[in-house]
Protein backbone atom coordinates (compact mmCIF):
# COMPACT_ATOMS: atom_id res chain seq x y z
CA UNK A 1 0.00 0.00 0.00
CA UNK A 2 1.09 3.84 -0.96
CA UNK A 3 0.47 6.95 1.25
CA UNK A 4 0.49 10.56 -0.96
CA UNK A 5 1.06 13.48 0.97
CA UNK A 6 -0.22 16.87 -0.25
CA UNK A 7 0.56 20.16 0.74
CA UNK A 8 -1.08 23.42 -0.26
CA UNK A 9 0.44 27.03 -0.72
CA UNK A 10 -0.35 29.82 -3.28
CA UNK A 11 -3.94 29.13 -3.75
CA UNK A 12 -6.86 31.07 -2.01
CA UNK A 13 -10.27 29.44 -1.85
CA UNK A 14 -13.31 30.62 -1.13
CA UNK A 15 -16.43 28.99 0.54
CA UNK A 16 -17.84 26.36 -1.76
CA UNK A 17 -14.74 26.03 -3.94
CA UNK A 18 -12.18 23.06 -4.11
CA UNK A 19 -10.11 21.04 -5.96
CA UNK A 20 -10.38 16.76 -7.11
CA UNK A 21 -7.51 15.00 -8.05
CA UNK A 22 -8.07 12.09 -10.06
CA UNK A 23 -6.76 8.54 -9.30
CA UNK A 24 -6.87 6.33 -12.75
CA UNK A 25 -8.67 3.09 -12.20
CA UNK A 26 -6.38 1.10 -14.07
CA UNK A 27 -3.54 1.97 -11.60
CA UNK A 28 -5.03 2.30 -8.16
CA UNK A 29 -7.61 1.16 -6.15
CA UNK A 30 -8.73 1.41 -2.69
CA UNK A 31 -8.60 4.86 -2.09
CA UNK A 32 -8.34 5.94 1.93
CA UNK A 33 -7.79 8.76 3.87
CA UNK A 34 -5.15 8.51 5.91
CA UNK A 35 -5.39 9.84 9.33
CA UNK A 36 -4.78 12.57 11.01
CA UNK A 37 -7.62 14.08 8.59
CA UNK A 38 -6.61 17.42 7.61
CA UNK A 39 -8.21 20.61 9.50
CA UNK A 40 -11.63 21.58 9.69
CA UNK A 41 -11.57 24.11 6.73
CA UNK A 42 -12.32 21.58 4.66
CA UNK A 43 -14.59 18.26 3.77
CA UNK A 44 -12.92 15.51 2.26
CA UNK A 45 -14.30 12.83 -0.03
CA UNK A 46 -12.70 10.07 -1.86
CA UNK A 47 -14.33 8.57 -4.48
CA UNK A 48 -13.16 4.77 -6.14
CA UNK A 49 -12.57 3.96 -9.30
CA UNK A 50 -15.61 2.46 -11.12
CA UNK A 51 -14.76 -0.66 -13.16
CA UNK A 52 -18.56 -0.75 -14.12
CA UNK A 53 -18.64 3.12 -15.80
CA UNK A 54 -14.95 2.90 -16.64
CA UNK A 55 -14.69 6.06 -14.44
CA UNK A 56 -11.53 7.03 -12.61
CA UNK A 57 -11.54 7.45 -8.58
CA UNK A 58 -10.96 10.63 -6.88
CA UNK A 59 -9.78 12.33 -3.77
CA UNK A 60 -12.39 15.72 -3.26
CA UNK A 61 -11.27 18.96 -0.56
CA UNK A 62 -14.14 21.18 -0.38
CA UNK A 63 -13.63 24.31 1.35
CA UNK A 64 -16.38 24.96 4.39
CA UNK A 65 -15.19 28.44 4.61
CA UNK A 66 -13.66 31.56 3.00
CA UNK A 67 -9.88 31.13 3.15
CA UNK A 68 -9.35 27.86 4.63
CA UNK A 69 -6.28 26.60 5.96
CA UNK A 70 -3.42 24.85 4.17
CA UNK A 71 -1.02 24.30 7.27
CA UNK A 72 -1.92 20.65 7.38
CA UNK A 73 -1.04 17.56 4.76
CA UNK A 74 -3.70 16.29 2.59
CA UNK A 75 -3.20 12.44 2.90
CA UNK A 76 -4.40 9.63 1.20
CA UNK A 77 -3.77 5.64 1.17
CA UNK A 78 -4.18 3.49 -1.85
CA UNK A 79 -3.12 -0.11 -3.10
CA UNK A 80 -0.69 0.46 -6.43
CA UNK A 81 -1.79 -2.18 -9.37
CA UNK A 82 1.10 -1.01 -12.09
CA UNK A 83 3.13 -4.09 -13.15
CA UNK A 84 6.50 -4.80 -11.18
CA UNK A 85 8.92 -2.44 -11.23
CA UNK A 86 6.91 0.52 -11.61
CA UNK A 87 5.62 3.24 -9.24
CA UNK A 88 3.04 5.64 -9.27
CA UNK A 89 3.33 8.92 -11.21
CA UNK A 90 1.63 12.27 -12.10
CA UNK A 91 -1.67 12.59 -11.64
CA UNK A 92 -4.49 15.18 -13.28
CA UNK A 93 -6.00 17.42 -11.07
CA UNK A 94 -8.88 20.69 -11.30
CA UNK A 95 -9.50 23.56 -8.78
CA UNK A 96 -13.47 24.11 -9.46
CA UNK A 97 -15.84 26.74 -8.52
CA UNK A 98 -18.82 26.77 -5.97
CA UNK A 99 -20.83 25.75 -9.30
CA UNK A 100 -18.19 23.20 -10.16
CA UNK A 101 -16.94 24.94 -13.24
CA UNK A 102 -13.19 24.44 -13.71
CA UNK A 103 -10.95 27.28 -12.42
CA UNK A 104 -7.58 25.38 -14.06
CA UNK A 105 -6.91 22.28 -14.18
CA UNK A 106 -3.06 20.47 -14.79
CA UNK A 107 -1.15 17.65 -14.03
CA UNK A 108 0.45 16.63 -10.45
CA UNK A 109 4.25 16.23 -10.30
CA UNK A 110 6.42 13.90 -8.36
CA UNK A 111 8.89 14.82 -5.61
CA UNK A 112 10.57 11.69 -4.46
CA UNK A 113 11.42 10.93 -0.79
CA UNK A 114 13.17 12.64 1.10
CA UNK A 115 11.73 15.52 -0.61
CA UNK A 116 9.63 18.39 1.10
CA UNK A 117 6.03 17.85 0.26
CA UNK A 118 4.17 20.77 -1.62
CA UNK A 119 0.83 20.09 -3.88
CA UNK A 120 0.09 23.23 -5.10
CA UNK A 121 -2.97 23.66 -6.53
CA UNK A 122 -2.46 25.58 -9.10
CA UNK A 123 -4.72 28.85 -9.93
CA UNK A 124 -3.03 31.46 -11.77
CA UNK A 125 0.76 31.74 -10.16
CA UNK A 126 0.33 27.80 -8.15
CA UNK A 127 0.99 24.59 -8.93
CA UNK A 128 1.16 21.01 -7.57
CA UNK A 129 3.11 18.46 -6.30
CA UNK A 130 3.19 15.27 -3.97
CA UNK A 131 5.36 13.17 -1.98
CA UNK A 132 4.72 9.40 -2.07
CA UNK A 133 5.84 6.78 0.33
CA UNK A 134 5.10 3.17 0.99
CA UNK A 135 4.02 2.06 4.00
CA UNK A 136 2.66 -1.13 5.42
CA UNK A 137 -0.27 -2.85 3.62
CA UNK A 138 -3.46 -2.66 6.05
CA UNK A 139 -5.65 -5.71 5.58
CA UNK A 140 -5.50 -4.47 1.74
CA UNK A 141 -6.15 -6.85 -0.78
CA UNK A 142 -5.71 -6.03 -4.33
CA UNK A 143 -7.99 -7.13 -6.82
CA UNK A 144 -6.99 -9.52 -9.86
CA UNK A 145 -8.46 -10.82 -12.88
CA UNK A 146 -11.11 -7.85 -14.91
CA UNK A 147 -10.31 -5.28 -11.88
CA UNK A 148 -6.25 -5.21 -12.75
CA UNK A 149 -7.07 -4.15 -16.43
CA UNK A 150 -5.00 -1.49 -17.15
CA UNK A 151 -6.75 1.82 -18.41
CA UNK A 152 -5.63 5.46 -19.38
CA UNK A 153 -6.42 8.80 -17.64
CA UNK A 154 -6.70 11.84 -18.94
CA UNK A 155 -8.86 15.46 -18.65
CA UNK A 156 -10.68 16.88 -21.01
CA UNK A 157 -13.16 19.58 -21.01
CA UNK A 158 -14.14 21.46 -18.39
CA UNK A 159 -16.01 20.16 -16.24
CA UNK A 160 -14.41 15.96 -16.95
CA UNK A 161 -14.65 13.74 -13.81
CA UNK A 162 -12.34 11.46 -15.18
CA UNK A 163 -13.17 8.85 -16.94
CA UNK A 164 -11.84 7.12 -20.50
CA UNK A 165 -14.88 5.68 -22.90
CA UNK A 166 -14.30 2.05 -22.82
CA UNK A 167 -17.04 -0.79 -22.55
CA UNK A 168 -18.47 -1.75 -19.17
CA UNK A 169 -20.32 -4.93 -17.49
CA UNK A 170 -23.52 -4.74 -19.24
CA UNK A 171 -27.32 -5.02 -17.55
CA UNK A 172 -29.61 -7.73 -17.65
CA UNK A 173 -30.84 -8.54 -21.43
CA UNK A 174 -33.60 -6.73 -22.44
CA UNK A 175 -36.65 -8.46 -24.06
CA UNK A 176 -39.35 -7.35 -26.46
CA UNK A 177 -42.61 -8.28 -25.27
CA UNK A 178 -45.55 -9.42 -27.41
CA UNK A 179 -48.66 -7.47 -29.01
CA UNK A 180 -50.50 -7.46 -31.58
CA UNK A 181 -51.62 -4.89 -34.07
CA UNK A 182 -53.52 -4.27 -37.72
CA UNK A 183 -51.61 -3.08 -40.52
CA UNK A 184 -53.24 -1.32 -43.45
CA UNK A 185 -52.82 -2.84 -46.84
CA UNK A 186 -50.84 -2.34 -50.30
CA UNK A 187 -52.28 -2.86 -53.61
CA UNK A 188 -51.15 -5.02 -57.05
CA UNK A 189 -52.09 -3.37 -60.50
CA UNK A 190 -55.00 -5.78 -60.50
CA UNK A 191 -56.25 -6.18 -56.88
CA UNK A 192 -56.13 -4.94 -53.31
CA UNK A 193 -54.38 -6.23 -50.44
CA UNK A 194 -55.69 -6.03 -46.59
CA UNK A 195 -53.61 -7.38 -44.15
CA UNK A 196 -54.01 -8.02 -40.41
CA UNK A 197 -51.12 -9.44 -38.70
CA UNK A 198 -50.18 -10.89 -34.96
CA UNK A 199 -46.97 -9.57 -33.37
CA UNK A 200 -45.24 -13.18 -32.93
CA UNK A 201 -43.71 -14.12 -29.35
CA UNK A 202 -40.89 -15.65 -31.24
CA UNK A 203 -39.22 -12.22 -31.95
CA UNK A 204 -38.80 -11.72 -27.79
CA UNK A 205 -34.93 -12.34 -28.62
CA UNK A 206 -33.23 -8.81 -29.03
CA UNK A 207 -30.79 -8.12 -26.40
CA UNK A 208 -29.31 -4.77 -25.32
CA UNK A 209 -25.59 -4.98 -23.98
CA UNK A 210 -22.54 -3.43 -23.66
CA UNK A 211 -23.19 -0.11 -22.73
CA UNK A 212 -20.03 2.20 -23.54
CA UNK A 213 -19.29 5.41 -22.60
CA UNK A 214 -18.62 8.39 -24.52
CA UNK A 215 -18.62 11.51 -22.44
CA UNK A 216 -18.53 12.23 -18.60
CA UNK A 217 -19.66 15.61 -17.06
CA UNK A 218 -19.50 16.88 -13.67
CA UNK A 219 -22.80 17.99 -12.46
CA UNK A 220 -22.34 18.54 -8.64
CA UNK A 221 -19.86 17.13 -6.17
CA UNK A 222 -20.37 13.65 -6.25
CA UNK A 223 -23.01 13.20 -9.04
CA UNK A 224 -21.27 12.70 -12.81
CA UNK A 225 -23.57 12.64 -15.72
CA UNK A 226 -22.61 9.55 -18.77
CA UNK A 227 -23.54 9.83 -22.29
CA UNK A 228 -23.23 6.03 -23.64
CA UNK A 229 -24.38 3.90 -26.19
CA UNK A 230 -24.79 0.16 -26.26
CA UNK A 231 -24.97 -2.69 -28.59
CA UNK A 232 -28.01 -5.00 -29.51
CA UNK A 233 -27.46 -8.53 -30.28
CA UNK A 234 -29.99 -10.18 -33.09
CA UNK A 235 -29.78 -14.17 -32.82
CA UNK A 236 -32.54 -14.24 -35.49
CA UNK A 237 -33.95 -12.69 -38.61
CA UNK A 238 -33.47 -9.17 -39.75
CA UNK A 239 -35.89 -6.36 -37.88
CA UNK A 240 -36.27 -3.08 -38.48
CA UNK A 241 -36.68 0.61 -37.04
CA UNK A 242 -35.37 -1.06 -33.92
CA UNK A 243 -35.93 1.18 -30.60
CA UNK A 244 -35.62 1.00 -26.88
CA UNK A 245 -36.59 2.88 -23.66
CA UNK A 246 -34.28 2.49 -20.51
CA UNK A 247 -35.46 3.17 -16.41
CA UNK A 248 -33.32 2.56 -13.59
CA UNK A 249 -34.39 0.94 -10.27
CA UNK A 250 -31.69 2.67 -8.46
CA UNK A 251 -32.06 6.31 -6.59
CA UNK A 252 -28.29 6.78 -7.26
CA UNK A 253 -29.04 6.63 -10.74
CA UNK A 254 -31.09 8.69 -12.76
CA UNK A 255 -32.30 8.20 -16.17
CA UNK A 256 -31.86 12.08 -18.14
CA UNK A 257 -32.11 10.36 -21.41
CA UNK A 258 -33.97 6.92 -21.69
CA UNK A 259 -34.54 6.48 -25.25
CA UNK A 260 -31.89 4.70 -27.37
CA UNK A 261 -32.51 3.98 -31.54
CA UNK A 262 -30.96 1.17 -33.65
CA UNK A 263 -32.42 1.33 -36.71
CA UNK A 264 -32.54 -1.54 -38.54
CA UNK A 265 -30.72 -4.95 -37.41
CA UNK A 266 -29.28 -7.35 -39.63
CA UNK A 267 -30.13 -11.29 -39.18
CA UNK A 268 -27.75 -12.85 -36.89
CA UNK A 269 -25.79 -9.55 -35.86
CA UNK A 270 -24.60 -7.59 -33.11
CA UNK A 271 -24.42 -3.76 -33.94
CA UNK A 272 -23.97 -0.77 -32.15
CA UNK A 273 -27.00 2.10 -31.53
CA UNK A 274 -27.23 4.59 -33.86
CA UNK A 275 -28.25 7.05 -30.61
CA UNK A 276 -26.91 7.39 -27.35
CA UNK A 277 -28.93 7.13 -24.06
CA UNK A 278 -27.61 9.69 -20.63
CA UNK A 279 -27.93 9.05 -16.78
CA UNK A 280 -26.08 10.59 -13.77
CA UNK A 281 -24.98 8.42 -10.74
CA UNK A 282 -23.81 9.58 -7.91
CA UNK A 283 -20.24 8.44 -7.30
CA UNK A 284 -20.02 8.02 -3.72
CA UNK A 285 -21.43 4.50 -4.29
CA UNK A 286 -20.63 1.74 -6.88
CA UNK A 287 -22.78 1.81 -10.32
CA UNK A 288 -24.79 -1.59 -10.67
CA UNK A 289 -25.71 -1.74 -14.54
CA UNK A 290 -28.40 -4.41 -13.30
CA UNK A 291 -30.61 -1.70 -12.03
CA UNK A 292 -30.88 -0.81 -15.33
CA UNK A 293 -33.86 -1.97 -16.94
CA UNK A 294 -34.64 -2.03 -21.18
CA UNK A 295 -38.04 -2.09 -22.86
CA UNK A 296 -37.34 -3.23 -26.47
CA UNK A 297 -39.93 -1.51 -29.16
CA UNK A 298 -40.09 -3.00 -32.60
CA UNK A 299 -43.13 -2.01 -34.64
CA UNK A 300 -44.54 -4.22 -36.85
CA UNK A 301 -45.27 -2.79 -40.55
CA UNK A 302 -45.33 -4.14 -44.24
CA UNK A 303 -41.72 -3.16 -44.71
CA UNK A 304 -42.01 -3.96 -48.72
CA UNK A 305 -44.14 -5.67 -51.06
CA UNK A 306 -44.39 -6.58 -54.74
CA UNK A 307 -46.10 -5.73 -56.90
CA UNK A 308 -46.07 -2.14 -56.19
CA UNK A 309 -48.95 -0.29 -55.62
CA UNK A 310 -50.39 1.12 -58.67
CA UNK A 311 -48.33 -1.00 -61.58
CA UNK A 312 -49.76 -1.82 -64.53
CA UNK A 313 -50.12 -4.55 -66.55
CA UNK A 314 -49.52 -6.76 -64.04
CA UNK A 315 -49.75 -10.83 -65.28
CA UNK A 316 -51.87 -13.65 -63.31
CA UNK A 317 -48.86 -15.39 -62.77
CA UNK A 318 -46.87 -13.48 -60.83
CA UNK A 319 -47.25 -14.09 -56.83
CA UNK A 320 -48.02 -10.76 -54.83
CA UNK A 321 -45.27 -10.72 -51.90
CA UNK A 322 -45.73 -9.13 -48.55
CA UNK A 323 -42.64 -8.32 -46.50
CA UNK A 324 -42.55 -7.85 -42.98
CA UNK A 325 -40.66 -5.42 -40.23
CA UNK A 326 -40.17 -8.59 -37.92
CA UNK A 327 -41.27 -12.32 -38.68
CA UNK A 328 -44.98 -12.80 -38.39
CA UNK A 329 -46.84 -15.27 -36.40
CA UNK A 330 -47.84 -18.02 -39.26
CA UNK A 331 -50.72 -19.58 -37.77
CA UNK A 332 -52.39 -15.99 -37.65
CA UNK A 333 -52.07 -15.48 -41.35
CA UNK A 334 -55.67 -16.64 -42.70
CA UNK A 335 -58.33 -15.52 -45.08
CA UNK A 336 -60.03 -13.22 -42.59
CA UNK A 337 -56.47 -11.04 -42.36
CA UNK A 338 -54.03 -11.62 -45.33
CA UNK A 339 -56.09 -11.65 -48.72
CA UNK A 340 -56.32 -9.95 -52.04
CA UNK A 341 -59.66 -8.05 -53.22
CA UNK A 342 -60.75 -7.48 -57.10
CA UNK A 343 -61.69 -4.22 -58.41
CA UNK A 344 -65.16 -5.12 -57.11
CA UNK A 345 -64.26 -5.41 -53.57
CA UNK A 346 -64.78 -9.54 -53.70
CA UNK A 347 -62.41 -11.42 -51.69
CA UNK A 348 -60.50 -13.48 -54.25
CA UNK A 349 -59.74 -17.20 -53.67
CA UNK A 350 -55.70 -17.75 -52.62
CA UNK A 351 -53.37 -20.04 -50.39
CA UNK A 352 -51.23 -18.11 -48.33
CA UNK A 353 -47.51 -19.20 -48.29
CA UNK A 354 -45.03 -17.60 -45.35
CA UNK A 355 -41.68 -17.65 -45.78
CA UNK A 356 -39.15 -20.12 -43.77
CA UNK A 357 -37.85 -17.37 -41.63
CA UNK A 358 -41.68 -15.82 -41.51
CA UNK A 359 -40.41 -12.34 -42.45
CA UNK A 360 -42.59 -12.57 -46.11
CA UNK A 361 -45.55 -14.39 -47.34
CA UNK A 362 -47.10 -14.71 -51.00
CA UNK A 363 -50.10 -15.02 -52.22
CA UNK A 364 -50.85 -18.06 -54.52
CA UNK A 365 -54.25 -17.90 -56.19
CA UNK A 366 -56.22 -20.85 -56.38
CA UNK A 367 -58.88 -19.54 -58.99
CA UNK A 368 -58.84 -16.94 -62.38
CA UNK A 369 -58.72 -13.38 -62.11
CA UNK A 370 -61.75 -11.50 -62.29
CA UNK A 371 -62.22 -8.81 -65.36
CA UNK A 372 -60.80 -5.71 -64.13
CA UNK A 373 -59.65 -2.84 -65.71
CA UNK A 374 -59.04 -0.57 -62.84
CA UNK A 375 -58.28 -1.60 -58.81
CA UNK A 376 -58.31 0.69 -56.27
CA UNK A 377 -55.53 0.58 -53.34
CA UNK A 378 -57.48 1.10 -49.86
CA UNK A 379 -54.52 2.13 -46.92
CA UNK A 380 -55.96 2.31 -43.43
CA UNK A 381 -53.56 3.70 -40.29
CA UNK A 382 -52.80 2.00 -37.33
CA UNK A 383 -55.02 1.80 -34.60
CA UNK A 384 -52.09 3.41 -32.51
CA UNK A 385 -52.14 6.32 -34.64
CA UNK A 386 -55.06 8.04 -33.10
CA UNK A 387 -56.79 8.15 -36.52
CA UNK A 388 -57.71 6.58 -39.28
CA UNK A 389 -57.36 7.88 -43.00
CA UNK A 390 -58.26 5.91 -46.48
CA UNK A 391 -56.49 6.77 -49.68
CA UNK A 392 -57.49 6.06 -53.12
CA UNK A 393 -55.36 5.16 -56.12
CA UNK A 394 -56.28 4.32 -59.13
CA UNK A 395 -54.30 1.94 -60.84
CA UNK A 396 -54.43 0.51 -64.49
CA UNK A 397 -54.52 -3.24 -64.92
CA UNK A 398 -55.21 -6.04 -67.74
CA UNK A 399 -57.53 -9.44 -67.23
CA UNK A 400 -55.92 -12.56 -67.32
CA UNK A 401 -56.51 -15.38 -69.00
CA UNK A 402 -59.37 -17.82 -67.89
């Protein structure tokens, strides 16, 4: 275990101000402070290093009064994971306002043993430095395996608590639930389509993982706020205009931005969101990713379908083909929902055929066309919608044969 010393000179502070320096979580871990605590001027918090937001630890002096006191050492105790051989070394570090803007910011430097100790924080005409010395480990036991992955530290902006973008534990999988809804219909140059379709349960395999962060902030003292993204896995066939809403179960974290957007998702993929999603969580406890909680939203709409609406000249032969946002439900394709009307409105007599995968069906009709020189192409909106609208398109057609 390591003990840093820090001294202050050349910086006055006034009620409500401070300065954080920043301990990268890579390097060290179990961050103490050493007693004696330093005088009453100020209130101390230290902050660890938080593997699950890939956010650096810190060591916070806030000042309880105008002027405070820098007669006494700032100490703090921490266990040193950098491979043999090597010892700790400089450090970033910000003096903030009462608002926790940044008043300067800069880098730490070392003064070996026996040195004399100054940190000073650096304003306008200070600047810092530390002494470092080991000292007997106390019932310290330093982590192995995913906690001794190295990391980077930097500072960045003005108001950075710390922390390098890299991917985190992720929460528990999300899962879309099941529904069901009625689509409107599309039209062939010779008859018209209406379609009502079942959201399947079999599409309740979407996951969201890996949540990754991109930017930190500083909001107050000991509450950051992350803007991330994460990834969604697809173990089945393509879907599209993929979305999801987050909530958290945890009063140290709160949810500023819960909706995240993949678009569409290719079969059998894993792809990253095309938005980002924001919380804050308040440092002076450990993030748990599994109180956050996904709600996975994929509408279910004709994606495609051919003929297109309105073409002409369109032979008997050729089987209309419906294709879907997500695989449908097969056994709740039937007459009563997936048919094809002639020009007369008369249901017209076909099998319906779904694809392997269920994300298509086709039409195969079973008797002649009707006579038809014109069919009209009926759309109808979504119940959801809060309306419904019908539009009308003519579109030129030929009979077939007999």
């Amino acid at each position: 275990m390591w003990e840093y010393r820090y001294q202050g000179s050349g910086l006055t502070l006034t009620a409500g101000q401070g300065f954080t320096i920043f301990f990268d979580l890579g390097l060290y871990t179990l961050l103490q402070n050493s007693p004696p605590f330093v005088n009453a001027d100020f209130d101390l918090l230290v902050a660890q290093p938080d593997l699950a937001l890939n956010s650096n630890g810190f060591y916070d002096a806030l000042a309880s009064r105008d002027n405070p006191s820098f007669a006494d050492p700032f100490k703090l105790r921490f266990v040193w994971l950098g491979i043999g051989g090597t010892t700790p070394s400089a450090q970033p570090y910000t003096v903030y306002n009462a608002d926790f803007s940044t008043q300067s910011q800069g880098q730490i430097t070392n003064v070996p043993e026996p040195s004399v100790l100054p940190l000073l924080l650096a304003s306008v005409a200070a600047f810092l430095s530390r002494k470092r010395k080991r000292v007997p480990p106390t019932n310290a036991v330093i982590p192995s395996g995913a906690e001794r992955n190295r990391g980077t530290s930097h500072l960045s902006g003005q108001r950075r608590c710390g922390a390098d973008p890299q991917n985190f534990p992720p929460p528990p999988p999300a899962k879309v639930s099941s529904s069901s809804t009625t689509l409107g219909m599309t039209a062939w140059g010779f008859v018209t389509l209406f379609l009502l379709v079942f959201l399947p349960s079999a599409s309740a395999d979407l996951t969201i993982s890996a949540p990754e962060t991109l930017s930190e902030t500083r909001i107050t003292r000991t509450v950051c706020e992350y803007v991330m993204r994460a990834k969604i896995t697809n173990p089945g066939p393509a879907a599209a205009a993929i979305n999801a809403t987050l909530t958290s179960s945890s009063p140290k974290t709160v949810i500023v931005q819960n909706t995240l957007t993949f678009g569409n998702v290719g079969a059998l993929t894993t792809s990253d969101s095309t938005g980002t999603f924001t919380l804050r969580h308040d440092r002076t406890v450990p993030f748990d990713p599994t109180k956050l909680h996904w709600t996975i939203k994929q509408p279910f709409i004709v994606s495609a379908a051919t003929p297109t609406a309105g073409a002409n000249e369109v032979g008997v032969t050729f089987l209309p083909q419906v294709f879907f946002s997500k695989p449908v439900d097969p056994a709740t394709l039937n007459a009563n929902n997936f048919s094809a009307n002639g020009a007369d409105g008369q249901k017209l007599h076909a099998t319906i055929l779904p694809a392997n995968d269920a994300t298509f069906a086709w039409l195969f009709f079973t008797a002649p066309m009707p006579g038809a020189s014109q069919a009209i192409r009926q759309a109808q909106a979504l119940p959801g919608a809060g309306h419904r609208r019908r539009r009308h398109h003519p579109a030129r057609g030929r009979r077939g044969p007999a």
